[in-house]
Protein backbone atom coordinates (compact mmCIF):
# COMPACT_ATOMS: atom_id res chain seq x y z
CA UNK A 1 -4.68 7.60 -34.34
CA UNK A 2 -3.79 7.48 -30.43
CA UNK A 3 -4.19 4.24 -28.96
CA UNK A 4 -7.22 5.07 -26.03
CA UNK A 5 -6.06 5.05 -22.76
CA UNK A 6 -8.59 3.19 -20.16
CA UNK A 7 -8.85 4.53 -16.75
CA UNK A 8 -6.67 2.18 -13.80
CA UNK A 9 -6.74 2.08 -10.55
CA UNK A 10 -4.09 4.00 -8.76
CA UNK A 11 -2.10 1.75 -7.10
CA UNK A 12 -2.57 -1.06 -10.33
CA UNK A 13 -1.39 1.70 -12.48
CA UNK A 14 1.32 2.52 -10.61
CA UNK A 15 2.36 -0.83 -8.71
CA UNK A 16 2.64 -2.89 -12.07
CA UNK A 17 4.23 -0.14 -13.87
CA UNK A 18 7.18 -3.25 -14.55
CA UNK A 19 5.13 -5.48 -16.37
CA UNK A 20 8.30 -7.66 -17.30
CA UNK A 21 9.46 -7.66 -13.15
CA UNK A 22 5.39 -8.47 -12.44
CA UNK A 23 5.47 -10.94 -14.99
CA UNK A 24 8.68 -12.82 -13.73
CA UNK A 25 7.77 -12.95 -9.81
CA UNK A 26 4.62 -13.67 -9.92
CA UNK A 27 2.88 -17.71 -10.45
CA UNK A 28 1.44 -19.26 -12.86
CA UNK A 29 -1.41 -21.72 -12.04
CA UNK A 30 -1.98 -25.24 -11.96
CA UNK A 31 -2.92 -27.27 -14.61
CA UNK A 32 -5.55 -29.08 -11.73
CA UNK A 33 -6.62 -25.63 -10.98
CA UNK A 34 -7.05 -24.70 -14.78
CA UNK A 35 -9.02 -27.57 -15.57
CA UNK A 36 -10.81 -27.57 -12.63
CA UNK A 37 -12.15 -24.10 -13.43
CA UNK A 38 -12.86 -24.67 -17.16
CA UNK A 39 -15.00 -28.00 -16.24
CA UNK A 40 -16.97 -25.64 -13.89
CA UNK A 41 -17.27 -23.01 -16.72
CA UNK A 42 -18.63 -26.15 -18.99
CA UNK A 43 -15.56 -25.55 -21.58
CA UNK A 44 -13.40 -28.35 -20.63
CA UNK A 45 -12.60 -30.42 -23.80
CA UNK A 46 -14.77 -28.01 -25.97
CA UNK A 47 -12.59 -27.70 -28.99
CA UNK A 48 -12.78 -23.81 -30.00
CA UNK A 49 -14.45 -22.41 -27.27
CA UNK A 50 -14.83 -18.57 -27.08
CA UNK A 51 -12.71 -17.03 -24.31
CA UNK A 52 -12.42 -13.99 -23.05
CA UNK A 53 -9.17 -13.46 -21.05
CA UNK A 54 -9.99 -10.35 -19.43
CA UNK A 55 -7.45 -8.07 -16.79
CA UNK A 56 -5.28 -10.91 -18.67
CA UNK A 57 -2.34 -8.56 -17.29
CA UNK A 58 0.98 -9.98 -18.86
CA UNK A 59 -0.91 -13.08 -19.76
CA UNK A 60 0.14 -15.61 -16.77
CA UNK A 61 -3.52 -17.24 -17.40
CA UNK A 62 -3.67 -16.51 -21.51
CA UNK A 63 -0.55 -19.17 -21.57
CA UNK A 64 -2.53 -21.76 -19.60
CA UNK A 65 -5.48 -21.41 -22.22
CA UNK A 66 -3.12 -21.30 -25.06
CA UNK A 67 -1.64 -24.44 -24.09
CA UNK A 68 -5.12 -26.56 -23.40
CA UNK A 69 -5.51 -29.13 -25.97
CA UNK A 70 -9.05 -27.67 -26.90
CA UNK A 71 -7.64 -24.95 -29.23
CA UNK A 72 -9.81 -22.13 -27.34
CA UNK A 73 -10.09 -19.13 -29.62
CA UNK A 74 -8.94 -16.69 -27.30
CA UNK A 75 -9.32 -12.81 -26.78
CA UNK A 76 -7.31 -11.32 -24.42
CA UNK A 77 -8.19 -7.85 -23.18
CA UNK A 78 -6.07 -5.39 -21.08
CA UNK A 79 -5.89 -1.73 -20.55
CA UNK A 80 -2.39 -1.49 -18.97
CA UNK A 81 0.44 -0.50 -21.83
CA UNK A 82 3.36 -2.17 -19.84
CA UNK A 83 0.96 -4.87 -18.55
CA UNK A 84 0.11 -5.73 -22.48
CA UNK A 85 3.04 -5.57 -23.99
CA UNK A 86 4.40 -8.21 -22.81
CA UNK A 87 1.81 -10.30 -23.72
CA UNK A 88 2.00 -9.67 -26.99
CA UNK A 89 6.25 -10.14 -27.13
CA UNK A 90 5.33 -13.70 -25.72
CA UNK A 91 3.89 -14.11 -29.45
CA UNK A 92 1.20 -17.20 -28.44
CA UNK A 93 -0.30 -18.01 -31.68
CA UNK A 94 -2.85 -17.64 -34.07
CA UNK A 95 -6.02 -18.68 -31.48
CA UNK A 96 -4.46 -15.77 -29.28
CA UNK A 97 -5.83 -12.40 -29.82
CA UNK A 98 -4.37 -9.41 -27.65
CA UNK A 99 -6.52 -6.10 -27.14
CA UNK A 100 -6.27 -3.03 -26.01
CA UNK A 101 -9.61 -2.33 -23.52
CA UNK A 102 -10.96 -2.50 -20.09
CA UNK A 103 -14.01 -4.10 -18.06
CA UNK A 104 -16.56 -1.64 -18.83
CA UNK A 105 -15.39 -1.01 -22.48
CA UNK A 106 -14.35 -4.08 -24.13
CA UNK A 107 -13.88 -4.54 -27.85
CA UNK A 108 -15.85 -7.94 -29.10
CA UNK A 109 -19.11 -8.02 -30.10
CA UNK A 110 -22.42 -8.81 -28.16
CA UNK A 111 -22.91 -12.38 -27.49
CA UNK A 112 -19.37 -13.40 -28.56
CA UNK A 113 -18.22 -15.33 -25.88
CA UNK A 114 -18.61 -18.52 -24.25
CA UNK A 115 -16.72 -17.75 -20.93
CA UNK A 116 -15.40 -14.39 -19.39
CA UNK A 117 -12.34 -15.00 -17.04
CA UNK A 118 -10.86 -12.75 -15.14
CA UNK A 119 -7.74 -13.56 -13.57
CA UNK A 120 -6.19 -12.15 -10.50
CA UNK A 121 -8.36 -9.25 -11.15
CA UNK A 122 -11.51 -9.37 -10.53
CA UNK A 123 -11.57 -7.21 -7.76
CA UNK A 124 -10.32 -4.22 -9.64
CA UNK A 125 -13.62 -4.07 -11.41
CA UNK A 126 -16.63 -5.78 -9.17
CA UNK A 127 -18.94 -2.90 -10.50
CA UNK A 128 -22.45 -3.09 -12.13
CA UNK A 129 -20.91 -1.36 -15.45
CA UNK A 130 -18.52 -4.05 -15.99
CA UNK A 131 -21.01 -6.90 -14.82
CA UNK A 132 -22.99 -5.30 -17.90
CA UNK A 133 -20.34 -5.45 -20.44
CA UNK A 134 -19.35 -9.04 -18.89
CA UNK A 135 -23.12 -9.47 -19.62
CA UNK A 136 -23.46 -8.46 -22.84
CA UNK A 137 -20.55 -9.97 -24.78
CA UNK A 138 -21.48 -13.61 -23.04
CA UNK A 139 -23.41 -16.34 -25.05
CA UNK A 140 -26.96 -16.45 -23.05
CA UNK A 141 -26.24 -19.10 -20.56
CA UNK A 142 -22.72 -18.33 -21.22
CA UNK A 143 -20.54 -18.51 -18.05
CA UNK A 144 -18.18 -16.11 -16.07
CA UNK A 145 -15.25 -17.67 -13.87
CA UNK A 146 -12.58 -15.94 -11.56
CA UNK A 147 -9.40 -17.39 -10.29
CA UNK A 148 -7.33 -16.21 -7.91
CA UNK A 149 -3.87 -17.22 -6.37
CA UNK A 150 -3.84 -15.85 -3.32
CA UNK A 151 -0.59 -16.61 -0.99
CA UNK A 152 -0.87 -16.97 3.27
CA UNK A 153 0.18 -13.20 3.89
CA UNK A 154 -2.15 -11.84 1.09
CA UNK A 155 -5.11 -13.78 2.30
CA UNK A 156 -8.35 -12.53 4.13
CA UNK A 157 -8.19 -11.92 7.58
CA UNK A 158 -10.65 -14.92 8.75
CA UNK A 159 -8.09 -17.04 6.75
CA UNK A 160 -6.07 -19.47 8.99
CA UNK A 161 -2.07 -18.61 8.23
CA UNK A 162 0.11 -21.31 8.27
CA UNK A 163 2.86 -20.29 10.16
CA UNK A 164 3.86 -17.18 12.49
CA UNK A 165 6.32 -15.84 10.00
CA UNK A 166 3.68 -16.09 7.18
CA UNK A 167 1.32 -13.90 9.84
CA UNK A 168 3.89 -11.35 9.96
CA UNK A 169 4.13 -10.38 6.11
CA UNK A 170 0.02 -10.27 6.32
CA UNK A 171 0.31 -8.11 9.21
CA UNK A 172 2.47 -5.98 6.91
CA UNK A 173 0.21 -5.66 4.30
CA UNK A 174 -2.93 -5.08 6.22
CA UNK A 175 -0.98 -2.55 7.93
CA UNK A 176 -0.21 -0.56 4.67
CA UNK A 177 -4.10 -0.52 2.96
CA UNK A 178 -4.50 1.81 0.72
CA UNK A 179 -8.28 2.38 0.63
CA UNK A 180 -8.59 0.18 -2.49
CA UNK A 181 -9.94 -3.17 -2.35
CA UNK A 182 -8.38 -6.22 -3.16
CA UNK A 183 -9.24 -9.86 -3.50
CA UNK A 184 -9.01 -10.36 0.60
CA UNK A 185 -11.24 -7.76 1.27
CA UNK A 186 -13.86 -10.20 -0.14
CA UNK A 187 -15.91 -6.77 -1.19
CA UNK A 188 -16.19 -7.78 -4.11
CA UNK A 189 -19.02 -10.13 -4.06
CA UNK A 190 -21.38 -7.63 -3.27
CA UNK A 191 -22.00 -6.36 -7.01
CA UNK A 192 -23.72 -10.03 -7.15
CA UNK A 193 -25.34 -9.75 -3.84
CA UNK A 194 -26.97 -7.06 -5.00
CA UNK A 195 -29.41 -8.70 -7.16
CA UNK A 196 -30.81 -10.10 -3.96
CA UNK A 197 -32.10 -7.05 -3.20
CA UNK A 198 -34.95 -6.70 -0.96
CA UNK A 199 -36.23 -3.25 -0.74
CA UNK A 200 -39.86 -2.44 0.12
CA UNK A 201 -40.11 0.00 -2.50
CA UNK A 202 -41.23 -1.24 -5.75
CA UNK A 203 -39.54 1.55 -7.47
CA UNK A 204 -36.46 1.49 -6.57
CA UNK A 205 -37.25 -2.87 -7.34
CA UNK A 206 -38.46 -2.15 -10.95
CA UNK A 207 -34.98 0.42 -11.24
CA UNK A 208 -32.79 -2.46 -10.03
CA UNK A 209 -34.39 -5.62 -12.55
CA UNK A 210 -34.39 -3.41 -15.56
CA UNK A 211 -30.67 -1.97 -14.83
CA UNK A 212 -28.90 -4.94 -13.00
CA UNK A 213 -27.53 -7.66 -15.24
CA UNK A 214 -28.25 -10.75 -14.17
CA UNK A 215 -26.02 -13.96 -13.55
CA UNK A 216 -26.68 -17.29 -11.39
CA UNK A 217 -26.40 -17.25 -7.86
CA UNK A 218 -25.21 -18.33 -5.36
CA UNK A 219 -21.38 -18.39 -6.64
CA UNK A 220 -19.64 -21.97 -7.02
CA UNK A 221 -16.05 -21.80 -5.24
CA UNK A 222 -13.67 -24.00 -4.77
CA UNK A 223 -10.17 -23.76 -3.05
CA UNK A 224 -7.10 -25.85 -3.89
CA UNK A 225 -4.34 -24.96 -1.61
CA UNK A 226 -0.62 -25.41 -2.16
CA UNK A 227 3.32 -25.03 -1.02
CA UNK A 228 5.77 -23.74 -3.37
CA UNK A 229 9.70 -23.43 -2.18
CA UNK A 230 11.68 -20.30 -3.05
CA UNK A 231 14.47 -18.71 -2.08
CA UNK A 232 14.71 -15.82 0.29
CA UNK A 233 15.31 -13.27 -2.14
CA UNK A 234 12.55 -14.80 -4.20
CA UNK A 235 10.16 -14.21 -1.34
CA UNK A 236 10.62 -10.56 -1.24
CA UNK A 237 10.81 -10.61 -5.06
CA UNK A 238 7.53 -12.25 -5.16
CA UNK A 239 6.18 -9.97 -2.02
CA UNK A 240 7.00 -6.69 -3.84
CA UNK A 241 4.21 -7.76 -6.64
CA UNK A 242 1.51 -7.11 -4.39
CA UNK A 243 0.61 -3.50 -5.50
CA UNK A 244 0.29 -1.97 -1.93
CA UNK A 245 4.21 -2.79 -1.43
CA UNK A 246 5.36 -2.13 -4.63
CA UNK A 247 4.19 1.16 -4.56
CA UNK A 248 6.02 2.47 -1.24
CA UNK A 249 9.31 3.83 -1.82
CA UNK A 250 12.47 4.83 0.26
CA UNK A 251 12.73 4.38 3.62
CA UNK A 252 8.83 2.52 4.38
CA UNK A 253 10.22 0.31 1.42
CA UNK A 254 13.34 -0.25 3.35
CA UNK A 255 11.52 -0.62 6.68
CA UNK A 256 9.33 -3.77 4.93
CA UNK A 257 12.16 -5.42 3.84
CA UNK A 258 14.02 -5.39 6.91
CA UNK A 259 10.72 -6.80 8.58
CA UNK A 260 10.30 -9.17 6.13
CA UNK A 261 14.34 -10.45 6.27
CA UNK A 262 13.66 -10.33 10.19
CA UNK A 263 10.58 -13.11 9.79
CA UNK A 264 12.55 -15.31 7.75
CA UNK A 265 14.82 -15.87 10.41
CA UNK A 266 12.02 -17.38 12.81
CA UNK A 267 12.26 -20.87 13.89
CA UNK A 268 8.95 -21.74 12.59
CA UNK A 269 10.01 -20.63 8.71
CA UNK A 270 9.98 -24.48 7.14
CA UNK A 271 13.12 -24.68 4.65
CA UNK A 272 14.15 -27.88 2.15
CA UNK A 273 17.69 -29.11 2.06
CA UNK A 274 18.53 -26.33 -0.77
CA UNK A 275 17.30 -23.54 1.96
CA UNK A 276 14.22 -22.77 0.35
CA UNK A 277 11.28 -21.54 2.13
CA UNK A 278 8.34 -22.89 1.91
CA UNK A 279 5.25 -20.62 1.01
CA UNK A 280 2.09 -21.54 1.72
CA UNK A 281 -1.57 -20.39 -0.26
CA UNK A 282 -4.26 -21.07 -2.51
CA UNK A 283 -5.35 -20.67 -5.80
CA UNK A 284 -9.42 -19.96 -5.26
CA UNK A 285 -11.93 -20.37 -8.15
CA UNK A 286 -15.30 -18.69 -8.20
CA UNK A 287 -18.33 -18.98 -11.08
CA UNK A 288 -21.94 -17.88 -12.42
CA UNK A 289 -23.47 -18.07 -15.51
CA UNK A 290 -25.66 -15.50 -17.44
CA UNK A 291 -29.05 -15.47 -17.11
């Protein structure tokens, strides 16, 4: 039988085609910003926990779980082939489960799971279908985290940059939107705004409570910002992850780079006695629970 193919996302589909290059370029996350999440999601130091990795992608968050001392029982859920596979060639145990599925269709029973994460991804999927399927597969009071790293240039606008030459690569990428959202478009809290609906009508009310699941508001968030050092080739290496720039090709490819080479030759670019540049951002955590 054919494995079933999930609906993606254009430019996810297409921009981490190379799950292997994805996989390679872009971070991992702190262990402080790992256990800082889990103690929010009330897992922290629960041995065998339920967790549901989902988006897990090519598993840069799965590891982090895998490796907690709690021996999480983990189920890992991801619609992308390439994206997938190389999850499952990293071979991470017997608490590690890998599946084939998406947001709004995911393959675990109702009432499974302790926590739902979603990392790096949430923003794919901020619609009421998969807030139902996130619903239903949660423990009641069970909770739902997302974590994002989210580097100066890919940041939201109202975000303070760190340096000029870190403005310049955001400029780039808010120059070349696609008309999909992404994590600094911050549109994707409105799927849990919208239980705070106030409409006159008591309709269109009743409609809402009996189709809207429901999970706690308002969202707890916490940032953690950091510096990492990398080379200059690793900066345009780690750039070219971002979907919206590793989906343009030719010459608008070749014009980015050149921009990007350009910036890194500012005066303001901060480098350590190896040459490395350092890159600033922030690994941001948001949380609910099901009610």
């Amino acid at each position: 039988m054919a494995a079933t193919k999930f609906a993606l996302a254009d430019p996810a589909a297409t921009g981490f085609s190379d799950g292997s290059r994805y996989d390679k370029h872009r971070p991992s996350y702190s262990s402080e910003a790992v256990s800082k999440l889990l103690t929010h999601l009330n897992v922290a130091s629960v041995a065998g926990a339920k967790v549901v990795d989902l988006a897990c992608g090519t598993g840069k968050f799965t590891e982090c779980l895998a490796a907690r001392p709690e021996g999480f029982e983990i189920v890992a859920v991801e619609p992308h082939d390439g994206m997938r596979e190389v999850l499952q060639a990293k071979q991470l145990g017997g608490h590690v489960k890998v599946l084939n599925g998406d947001a709004a269709h995911m393959p675990i029973e109702e009432a499974w799971a302790d926590v739902v994460i979603a990392a790096q991804a949430f923003h794919w999927f901020a619609t009421e279908e998969s807030l139902k399927e996130i619903h239903r597969v949660l423990v009641p009071g069970g909770a739902f985290g997302m974590i994002w790293n989210i580097e100066d240039y890919n940041a939201p606008k109202e975000w303070e940059v760190t340096s000029k030459w870190e403005q310049k690569l955001k400029d780039i990428v808010n120059e070349h939107e696609d008309g999909h959202t992404r994590f600094r478009h911050l549109a994707w809290k409105q799927i849990f705004e919208q239980q705070l609906d106030t409409t006159p009508l008591q309709t269109l009310k009743d409609t809402f409570a009996q189709n809207m699941p429901k999970f706690s508001l308002p969202l707890g968030e916490e940032t953690l910002k950091w510096t990492i050092w990398l080379t200059d080739e690793a900066v345009w290496d780690r750039y070219t992850t971002l979907s919206m720039i590793a989906n343009t090709k030719g010459a608008e490819r070749e014009q980015i780079k050149k921009e990007v080479t350009e910036a890194l030759k500012a005066a303001d670019v901060e480098r350590n006695a190896k040459g490395e540049v350092a890159v600033h951002g922030a690994t941001y955590m948001a949380w609910t629970s099901r009610i």
